[in-house]
C-alpha atoms as a PDB file:
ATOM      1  CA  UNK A   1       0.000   0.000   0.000  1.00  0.00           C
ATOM      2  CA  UNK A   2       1.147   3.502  -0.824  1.00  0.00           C
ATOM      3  CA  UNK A   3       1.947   5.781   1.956  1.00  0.00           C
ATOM      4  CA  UNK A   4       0.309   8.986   2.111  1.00  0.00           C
ATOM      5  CA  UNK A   5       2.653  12.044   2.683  1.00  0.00           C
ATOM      6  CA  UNK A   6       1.078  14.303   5.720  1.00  0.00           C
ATOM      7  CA  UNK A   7       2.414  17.577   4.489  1.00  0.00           C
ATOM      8  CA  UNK A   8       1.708  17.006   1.105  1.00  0.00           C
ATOM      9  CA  UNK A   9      -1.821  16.486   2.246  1.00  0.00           C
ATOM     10  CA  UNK A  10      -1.740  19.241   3.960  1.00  0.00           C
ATOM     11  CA  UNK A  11      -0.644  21.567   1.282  1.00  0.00           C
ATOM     12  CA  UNK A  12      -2.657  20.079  -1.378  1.00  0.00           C
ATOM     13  CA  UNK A  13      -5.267  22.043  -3.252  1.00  0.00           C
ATOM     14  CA  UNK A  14      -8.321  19.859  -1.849  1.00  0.00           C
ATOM     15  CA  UNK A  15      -7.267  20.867   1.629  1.00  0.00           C
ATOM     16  CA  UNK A  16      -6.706  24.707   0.970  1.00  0.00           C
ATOM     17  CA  UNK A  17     -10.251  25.464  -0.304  1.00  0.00           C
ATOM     18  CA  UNK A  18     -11.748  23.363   2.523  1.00  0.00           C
ATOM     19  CA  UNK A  19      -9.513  25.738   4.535  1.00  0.00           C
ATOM     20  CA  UNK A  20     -10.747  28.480   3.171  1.00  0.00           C
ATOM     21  CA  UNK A  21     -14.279  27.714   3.733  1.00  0.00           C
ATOM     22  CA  UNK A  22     -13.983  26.975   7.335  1.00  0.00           C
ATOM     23  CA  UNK A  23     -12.043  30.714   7.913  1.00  0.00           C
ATOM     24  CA  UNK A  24     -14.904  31.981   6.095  1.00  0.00           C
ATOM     25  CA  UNK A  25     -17.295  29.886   7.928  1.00  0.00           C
ATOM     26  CA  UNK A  26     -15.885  31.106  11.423  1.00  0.00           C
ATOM     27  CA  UNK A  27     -15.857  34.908  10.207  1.00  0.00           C
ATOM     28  CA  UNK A  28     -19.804  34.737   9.325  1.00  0.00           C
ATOM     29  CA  UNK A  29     -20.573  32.536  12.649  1.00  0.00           C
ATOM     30  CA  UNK A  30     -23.022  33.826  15.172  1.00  0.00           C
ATOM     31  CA  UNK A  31     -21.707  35.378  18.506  1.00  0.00           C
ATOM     32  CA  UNK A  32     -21.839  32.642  21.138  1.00  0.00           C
ATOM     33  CA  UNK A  33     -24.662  33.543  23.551  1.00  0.00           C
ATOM     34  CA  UNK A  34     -21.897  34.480  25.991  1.00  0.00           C
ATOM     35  CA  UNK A  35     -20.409  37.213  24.054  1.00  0.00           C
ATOM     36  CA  UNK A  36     -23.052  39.761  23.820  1.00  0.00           C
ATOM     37  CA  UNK A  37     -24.049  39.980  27.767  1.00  0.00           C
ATOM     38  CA  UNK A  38     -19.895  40.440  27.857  1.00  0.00           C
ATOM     39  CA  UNK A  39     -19.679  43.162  25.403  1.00  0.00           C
ATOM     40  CA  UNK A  40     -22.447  44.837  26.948  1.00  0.00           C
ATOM     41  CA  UNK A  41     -20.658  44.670  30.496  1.00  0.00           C
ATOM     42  CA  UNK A  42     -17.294  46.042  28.706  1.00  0.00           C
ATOM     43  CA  UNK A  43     -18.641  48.532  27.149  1.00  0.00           C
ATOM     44  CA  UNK A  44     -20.467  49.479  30.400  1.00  0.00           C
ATOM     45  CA  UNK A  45     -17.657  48.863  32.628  1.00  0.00           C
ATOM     46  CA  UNK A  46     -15.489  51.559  30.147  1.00  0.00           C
ATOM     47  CA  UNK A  47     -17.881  54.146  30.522  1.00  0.00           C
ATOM     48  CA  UNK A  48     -18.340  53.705  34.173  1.00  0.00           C
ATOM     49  CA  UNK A  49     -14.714  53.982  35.217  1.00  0.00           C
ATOM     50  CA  UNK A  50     -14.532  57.197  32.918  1.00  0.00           C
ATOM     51  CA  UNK A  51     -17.530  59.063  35.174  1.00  0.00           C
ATOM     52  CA  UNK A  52     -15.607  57.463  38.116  1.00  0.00           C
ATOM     53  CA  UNK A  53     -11.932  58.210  37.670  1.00  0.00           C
ATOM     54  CA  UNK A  54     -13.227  61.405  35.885  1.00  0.00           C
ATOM     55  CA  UNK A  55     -15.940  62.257  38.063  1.00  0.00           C
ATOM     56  CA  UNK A  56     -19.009  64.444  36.773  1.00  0.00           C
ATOM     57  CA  UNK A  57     -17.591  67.180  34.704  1.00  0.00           C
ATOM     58  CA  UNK A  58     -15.394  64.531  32.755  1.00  0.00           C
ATOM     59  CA  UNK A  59     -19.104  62.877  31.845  1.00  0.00           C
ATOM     60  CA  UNK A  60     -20.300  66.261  30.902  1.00  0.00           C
ATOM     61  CA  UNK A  61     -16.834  67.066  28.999  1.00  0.00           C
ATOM     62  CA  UNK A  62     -17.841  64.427  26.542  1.00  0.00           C
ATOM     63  CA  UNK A  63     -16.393  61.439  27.048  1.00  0.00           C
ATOM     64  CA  UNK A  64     -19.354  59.185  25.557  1.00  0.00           C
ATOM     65  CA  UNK A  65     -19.162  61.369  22.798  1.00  0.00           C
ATOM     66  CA  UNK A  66     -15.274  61.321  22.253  1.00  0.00           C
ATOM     67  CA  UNK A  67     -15.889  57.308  22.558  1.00  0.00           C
ATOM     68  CA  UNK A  68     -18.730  57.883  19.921  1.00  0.00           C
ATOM     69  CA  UNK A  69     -16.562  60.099  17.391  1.00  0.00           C
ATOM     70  CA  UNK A  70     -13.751  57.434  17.815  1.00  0.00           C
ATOM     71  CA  UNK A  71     -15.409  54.679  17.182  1.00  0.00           C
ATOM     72  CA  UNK A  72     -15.913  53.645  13.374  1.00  0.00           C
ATOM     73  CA  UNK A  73     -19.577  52.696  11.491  1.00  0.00           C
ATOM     74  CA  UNK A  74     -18.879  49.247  11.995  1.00  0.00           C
ATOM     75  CA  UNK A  75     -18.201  49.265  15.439  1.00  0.00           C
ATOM     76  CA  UNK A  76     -21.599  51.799  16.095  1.00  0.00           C
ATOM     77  CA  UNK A  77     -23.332  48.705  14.472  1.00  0.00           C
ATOM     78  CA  UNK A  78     -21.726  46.152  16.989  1.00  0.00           C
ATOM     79  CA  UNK A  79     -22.815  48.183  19.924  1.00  0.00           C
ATOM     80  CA  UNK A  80     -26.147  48.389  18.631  1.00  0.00           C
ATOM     81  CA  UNK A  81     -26.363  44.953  18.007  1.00  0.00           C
ATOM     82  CA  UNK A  82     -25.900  44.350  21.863  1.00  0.00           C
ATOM     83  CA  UNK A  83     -28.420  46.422  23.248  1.00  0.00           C
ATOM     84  CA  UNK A  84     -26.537  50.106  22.541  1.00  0.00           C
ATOM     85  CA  UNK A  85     -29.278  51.136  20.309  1.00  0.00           C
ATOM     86  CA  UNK A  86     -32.235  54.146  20.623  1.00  0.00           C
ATOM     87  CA  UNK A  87     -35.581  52.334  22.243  1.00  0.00           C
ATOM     88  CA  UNK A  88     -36.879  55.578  23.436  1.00  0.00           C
ATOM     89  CA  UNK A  89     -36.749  59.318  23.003  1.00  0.00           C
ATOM     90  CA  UNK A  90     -38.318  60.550  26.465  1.00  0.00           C
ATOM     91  CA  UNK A  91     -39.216  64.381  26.000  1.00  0.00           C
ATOM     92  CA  UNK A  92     -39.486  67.010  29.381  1.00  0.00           C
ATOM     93  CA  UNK A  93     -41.067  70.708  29.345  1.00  0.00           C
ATOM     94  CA  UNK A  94     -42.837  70.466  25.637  1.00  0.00           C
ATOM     95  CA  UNK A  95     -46.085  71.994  25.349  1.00  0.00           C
ATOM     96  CA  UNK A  96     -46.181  74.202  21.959  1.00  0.00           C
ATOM     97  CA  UNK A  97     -43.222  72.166  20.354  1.00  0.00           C
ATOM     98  CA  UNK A  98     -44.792  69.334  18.037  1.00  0.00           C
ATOM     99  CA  UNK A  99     -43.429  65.809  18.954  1.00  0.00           C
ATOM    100  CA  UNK A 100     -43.102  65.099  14.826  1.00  0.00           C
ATOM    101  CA  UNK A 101     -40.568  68.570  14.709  1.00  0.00           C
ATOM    102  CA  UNK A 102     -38.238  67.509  17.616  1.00  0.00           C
ATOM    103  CA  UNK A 103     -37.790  64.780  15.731  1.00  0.00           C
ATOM    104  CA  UNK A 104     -37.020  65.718  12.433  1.00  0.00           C
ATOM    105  CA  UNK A 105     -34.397  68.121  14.364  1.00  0.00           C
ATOM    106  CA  UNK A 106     -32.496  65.712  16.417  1.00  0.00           C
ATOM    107  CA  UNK A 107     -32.774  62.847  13.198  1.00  0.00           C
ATOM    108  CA  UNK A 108     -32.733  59.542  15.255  1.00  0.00           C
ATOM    109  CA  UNK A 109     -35.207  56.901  14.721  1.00  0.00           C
ATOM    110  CA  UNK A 110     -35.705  53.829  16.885  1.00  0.00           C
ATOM    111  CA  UNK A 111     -32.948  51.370  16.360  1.00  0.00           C
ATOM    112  CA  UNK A 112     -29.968  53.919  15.944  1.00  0.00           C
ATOM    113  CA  UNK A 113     -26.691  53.089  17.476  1.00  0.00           C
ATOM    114  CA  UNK A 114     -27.164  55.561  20.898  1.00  0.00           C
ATOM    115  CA  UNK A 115     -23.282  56.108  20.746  1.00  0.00           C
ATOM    116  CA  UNK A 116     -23.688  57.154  17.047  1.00  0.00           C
ATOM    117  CA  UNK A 117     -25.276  60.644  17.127  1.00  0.00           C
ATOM    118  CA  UNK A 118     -23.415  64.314  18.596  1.00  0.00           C
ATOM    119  CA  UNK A 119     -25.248  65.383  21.458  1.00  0.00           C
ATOM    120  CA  UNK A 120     -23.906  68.558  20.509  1.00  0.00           C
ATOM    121  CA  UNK A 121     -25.458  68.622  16.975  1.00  0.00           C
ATOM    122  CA  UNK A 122     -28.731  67.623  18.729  1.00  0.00           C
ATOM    123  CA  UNK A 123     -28.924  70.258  20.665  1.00  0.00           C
ATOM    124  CA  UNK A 124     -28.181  72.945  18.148  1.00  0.00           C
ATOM    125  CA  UNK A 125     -30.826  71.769  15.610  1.00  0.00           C
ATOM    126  CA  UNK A 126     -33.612  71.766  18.695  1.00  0.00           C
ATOM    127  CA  UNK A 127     -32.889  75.111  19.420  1.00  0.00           C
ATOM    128  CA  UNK A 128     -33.208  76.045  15.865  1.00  0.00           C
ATOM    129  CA  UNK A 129     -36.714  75.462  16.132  1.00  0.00           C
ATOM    130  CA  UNK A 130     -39.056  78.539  17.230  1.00  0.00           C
ATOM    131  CA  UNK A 131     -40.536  76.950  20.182  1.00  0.00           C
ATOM    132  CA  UNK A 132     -37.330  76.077  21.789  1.00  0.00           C
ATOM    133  CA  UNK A 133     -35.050  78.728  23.865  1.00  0.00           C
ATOM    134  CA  UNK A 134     -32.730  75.904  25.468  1.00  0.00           C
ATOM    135  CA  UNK A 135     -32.604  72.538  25.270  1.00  0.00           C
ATOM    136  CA  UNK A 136     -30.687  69.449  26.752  1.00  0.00           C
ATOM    137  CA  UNK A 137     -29.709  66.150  25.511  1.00  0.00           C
ATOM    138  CA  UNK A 138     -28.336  63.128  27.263  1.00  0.00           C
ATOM    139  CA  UNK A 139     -27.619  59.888  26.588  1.00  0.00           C
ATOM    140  CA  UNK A 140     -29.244  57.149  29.219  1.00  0.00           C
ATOM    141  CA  UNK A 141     -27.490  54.140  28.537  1.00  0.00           C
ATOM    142  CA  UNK A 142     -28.303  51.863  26.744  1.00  0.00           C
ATOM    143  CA  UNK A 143     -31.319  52.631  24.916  1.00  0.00           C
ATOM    144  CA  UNK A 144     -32.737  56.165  25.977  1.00  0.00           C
ATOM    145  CA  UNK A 145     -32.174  59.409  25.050  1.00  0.00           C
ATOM    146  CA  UNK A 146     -33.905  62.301  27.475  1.00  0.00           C
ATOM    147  CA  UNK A 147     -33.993  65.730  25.997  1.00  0.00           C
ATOM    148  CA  UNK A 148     -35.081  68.624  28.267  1.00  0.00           C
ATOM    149  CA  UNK A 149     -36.297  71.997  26.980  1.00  0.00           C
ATOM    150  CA  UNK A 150     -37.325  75.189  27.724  1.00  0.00           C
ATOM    151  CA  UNK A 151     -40.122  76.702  25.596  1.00  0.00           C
ATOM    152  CA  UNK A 152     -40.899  80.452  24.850  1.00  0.00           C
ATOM    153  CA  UNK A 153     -44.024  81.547  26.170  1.00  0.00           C
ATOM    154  CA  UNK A 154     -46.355  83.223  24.207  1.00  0.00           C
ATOM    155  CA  UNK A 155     -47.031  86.659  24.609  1.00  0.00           C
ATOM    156  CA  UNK A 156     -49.936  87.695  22.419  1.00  0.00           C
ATOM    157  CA  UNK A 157     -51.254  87.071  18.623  1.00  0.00           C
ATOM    158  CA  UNK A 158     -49.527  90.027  16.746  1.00  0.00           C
ATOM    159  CA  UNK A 159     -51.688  90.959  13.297  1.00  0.00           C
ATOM    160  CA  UNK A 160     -49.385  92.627  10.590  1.00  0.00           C
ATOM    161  CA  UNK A 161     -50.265  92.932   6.701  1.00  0.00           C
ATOM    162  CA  UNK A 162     -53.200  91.275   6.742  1.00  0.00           C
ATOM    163  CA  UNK A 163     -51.772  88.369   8.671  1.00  0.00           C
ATOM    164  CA  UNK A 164     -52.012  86.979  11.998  1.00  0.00           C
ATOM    165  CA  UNK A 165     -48.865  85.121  14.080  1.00  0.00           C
ATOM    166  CA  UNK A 166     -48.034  83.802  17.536  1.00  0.00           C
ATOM    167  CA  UNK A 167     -45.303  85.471  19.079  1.00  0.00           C
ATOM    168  CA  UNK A 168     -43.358  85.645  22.771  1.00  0.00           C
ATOM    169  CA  UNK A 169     -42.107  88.644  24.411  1.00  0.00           C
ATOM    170  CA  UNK A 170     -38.969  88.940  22.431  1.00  0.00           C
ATOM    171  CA  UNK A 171     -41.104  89.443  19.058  1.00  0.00           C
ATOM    172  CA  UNK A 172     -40.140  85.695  18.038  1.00  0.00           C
ATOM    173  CA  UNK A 173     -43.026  84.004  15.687  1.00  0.00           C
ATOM    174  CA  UNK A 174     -43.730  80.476  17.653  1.00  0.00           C
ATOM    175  CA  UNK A 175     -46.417  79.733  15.112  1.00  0.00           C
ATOM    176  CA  UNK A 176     -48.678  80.677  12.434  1.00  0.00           C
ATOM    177  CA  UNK A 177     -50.777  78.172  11.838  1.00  0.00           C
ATOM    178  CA  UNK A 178     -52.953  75.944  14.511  1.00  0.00           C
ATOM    179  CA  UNK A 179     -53.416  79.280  16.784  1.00  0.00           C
ATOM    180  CA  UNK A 180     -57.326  78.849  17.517  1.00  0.00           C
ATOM    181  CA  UNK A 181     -56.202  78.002  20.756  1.00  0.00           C
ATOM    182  CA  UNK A 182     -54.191  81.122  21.429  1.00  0.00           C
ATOM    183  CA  UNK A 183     -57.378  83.207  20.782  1.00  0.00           C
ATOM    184  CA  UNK A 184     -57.626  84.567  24.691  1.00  0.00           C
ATOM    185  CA  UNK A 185     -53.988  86.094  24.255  1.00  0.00           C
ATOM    186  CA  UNK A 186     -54.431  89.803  23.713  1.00  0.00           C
ATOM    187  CA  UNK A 187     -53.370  91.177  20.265  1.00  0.00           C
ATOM    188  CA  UNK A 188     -51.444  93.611  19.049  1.00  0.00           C
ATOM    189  CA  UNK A 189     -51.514  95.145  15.527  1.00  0.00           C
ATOM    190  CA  UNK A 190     -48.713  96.831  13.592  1.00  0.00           C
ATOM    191  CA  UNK A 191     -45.292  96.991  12.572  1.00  0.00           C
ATOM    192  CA  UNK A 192     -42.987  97.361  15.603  1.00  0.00           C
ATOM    193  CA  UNK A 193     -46.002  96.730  17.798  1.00  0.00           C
ATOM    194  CA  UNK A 194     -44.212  93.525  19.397  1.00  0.00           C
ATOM    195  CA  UNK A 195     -40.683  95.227  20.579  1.00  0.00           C
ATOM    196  CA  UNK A 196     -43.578  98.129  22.588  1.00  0.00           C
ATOM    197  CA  UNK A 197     -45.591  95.225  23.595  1.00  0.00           C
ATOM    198  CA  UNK A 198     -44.389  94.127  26.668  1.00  0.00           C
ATOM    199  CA  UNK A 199     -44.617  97.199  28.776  1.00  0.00           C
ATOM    200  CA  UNK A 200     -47.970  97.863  27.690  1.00  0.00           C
ATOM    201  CA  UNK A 201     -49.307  94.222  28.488  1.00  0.00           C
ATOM    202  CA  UNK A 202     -47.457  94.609  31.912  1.00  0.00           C
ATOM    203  CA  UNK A 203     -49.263  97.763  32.702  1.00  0.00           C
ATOM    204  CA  UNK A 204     -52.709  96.747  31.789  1.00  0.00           C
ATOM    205  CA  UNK A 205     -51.607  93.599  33.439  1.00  0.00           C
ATOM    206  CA  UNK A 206     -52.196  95.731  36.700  1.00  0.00           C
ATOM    207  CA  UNK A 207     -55.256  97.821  35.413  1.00  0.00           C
ATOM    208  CA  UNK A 208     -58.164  94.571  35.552  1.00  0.00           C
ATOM    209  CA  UNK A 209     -60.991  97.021  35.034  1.00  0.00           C
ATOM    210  CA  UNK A 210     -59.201  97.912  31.162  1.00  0.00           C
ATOM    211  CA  UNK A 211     -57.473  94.250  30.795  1.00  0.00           C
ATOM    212  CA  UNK A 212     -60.713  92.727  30.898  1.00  0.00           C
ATOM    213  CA  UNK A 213     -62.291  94.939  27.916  1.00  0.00           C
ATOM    214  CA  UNK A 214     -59.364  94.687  25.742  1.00  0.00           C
ATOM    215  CA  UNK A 215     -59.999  93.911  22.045  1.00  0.00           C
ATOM    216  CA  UNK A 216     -56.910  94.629  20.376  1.00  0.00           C
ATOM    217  CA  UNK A 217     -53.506  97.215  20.707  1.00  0.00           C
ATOM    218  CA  UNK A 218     -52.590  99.382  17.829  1.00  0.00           C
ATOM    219  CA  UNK A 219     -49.006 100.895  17.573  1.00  0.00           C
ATOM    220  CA  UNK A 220     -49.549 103.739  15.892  1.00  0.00           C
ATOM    221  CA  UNK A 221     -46.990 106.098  13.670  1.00  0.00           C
ATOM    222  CA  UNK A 222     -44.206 104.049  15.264  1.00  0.00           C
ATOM    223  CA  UNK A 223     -44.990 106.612  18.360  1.00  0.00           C
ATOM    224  CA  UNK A 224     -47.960 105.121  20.607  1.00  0.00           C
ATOM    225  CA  UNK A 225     -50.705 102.791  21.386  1.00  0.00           C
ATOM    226  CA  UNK A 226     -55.091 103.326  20.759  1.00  0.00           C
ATOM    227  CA  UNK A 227     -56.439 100.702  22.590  1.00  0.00           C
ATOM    228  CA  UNK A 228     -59.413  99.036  20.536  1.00  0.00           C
ATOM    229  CA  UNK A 229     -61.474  97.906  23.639  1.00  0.00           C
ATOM    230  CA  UNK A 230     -64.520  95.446  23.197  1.00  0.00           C
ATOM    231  CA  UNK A 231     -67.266  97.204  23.758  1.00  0.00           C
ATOM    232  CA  UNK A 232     -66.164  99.557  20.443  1.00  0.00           C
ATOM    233  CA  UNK A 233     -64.651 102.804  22.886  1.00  0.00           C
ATOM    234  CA  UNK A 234     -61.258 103.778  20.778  1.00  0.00           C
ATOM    235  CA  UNK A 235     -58.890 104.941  23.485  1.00  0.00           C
ATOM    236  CA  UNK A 236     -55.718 106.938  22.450  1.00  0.00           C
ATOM    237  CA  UNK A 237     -53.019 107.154  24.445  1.00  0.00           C
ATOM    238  CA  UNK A 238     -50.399 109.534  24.329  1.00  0.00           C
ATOM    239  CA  UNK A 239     -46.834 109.159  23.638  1.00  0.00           C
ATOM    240  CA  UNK A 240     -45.162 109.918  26.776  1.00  0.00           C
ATOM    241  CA  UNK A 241     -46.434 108.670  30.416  1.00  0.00           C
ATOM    242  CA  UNK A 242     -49.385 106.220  28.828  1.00  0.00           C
ATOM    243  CA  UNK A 243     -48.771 104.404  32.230  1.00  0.00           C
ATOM    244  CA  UNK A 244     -50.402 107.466  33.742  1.00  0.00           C
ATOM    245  CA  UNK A 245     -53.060 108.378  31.422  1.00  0.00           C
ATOM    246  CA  UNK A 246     -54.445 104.181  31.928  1.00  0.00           C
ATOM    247  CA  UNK A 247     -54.382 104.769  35.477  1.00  0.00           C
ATOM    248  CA  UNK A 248     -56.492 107.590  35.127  1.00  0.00           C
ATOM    249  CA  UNK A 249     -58.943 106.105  32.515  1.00  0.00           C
ATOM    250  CA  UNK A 250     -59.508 102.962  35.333  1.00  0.00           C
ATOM    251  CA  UNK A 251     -60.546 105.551  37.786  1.00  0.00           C
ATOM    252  CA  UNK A 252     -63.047 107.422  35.538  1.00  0.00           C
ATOM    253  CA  UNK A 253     -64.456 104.114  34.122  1.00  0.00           C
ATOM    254  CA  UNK A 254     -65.118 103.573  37.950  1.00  0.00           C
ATOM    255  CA  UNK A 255     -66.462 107.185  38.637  1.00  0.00           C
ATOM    256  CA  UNK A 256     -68.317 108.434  36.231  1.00  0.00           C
ATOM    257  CA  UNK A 257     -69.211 104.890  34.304  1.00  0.00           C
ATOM    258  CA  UNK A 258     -67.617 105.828  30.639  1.00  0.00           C
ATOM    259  CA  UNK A 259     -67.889 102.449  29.600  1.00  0.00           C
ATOM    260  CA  UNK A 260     -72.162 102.871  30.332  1.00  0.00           C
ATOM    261  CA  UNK A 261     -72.110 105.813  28.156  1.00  0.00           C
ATOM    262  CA  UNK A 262     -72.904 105.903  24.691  1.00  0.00           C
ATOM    263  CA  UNK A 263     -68.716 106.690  23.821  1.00  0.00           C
ATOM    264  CA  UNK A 264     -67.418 106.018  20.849  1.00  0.00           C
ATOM    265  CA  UNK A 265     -63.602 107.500  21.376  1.00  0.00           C
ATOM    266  CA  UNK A 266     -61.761 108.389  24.191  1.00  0.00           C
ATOM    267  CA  UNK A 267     -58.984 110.746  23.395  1.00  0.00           C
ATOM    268  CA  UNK A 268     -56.199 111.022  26.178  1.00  0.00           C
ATOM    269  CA  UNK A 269     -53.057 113.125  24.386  1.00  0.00           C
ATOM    270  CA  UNK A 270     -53.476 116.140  25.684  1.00  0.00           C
ATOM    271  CA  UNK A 271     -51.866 115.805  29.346  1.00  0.00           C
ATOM    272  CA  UNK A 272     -54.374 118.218  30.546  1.00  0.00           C
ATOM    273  CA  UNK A 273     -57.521 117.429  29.489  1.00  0.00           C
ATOM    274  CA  UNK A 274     -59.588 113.850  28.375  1.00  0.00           C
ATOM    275  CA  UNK A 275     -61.925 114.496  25.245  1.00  0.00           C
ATOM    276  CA  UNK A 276     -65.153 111.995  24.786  1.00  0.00           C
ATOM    277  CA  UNK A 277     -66.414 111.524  21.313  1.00  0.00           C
ATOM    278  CA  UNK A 278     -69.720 110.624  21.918  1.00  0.00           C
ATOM    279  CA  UNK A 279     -71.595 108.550  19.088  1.00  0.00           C
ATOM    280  CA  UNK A 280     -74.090 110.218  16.485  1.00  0.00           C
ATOM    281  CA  UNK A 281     -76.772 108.800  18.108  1.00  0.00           C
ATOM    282  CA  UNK A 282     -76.043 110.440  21.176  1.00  0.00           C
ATOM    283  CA  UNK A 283     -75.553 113.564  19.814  1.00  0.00           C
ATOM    284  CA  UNK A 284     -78.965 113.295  18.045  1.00  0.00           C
ATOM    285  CA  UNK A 285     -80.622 112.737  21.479  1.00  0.00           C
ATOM    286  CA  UNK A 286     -79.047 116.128  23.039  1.00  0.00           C
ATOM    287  CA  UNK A 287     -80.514 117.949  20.300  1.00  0.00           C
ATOM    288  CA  UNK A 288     -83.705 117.255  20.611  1.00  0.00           C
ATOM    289  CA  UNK A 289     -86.201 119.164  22.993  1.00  0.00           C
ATOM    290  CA  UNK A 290     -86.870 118.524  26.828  1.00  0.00           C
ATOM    291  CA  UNK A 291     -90.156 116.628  27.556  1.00  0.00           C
ATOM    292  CA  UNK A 292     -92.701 119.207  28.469  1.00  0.00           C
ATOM    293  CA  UNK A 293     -94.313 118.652  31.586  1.00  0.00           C
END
């Protein structure tokens, strides 16, 4: 019988390709059911000792991002595939933001690698958005990322060229569209009207008896307000020391019951003196004869 050399088995062509097709084999093989749980608890025990040898502000410095940003595609993939991956978004202080735009901004969808995004970038692109005037982002290992914000608060519906917007004290537009709901905010009409706002809303803020009758504020000439109240009296304020001249209206609306009158304008820019239009009805009746007795 022939004898068989080993290494010239070995070496033979038959036993390279079968070789070859166990390496490849091996490469494609599942992870054994005990290497995921110890990935997990690597990966874990990494970023651990980095927020314990590093305390807080090394967390805060970035180090799951710097871990992130060093990390290749393929190895954002591996984490994910052991549990490192987005689950939940979990969303504190919205109530005019839509859920559908906070989204869009921070561009994560379930199943993302949670070490694959820039908290950074996150943040910036929330407070891009009109509702937002700060905003937060952490990651909570493994699978939930918790954004906080701070909203604007709307300050009244401002009307300019034929159009009506939501805005917040500093003039920004939150919205214009879906505002039904916004429709017991005063409103203001006119350019510039939302930079003079503020004070004016503050002042009749502590004036009830006006406040309450309130239809709209005009800025007018880019100099003062007329207050458009609801029960069709025009008031015009003056220019300088309107604080004043509202006091004074609230304590004549008390006294001498303006607002039961038949009034159709009250003019206050004269600092010494109030005029009352009165309407033509009115002055109808004062022209005609007494009753005679």
């Amino acid at each position: 019988m022939a004898r068989v050399n080993k290494t010239t088995f070995q070496n033979s062509p038959g036993r390279q390709v079968v070789s070859r097709a166990v390496e490849r084999a091996n490469r494609h093989r599942a992870w054994p059911r005990w290497a995921v749980p110890a990935v997990r608890f690597t990966i874990m025990t990494v970023l651990a000792i980095g927020v314990a040898g590093g305390s807080f502000w090394l967390w805060h410095a970035g180090l799951a991002q710097r871990i992130a940003d060093g990390f290749g595609n393929s190895v954002m993939q591996v984490t994910a595939g052991v549990g490192f991956r987005v689950d939940e978004v979990f969303v504190e202080g919205r109530s005019g933001s839509e859920k559908a735009d906070l989204l869009t901004a921070i561009h994560l969808r379930r199943g993302d690698p949670i070490l694959g995004f820039s908290l950074d970038r996150a943040r910036t692109q929330l407070e891009h958005l009109p509702w937002i005037a700060s905003a937060t982002v952490e990651r909570r290992l493994p699978d939930l990322v918790f954004i906080r914000l701070t909203e604007r608060r709307p300050m009244a519906l401002w009307q300019v060229d034929g159009k009506v917007v939501l805005i917040d004290r500093g003039g920004t537009v939150l919205a214009d569209q879906g505002i039904e709901r916004f429709d017991k905010l005063p409103i203001i009409v006119g350019r510039g009207a939302p930079e003079h706002a503020p004070d004016l809303l503050a002042l009749l803020g502590s004036e009830p008896l006006l406040s309450s009758h309130l239809g709209a504020a005009v800025w007018v000439g880019g100099r003062r307000w007329d207050l458009r109240l609801d029960n069709n009296i025009n008031v015009r304020l003056p220019e300088f020391d309107y604080a004043g001249a509202l006091h004074r209206l609230s304590e004549l609306v008390t006294s001498e019951s303006l607002f039961d009158r038949d009034i159709v304008a009250i003019d206050m820019r004269l600092p010494d003196r109030l005029i009352v239009q009165t309407s033509e009805n009115a002055a109808q009746r004062r022209k005609l004869p007494g009753e005679k007795i």
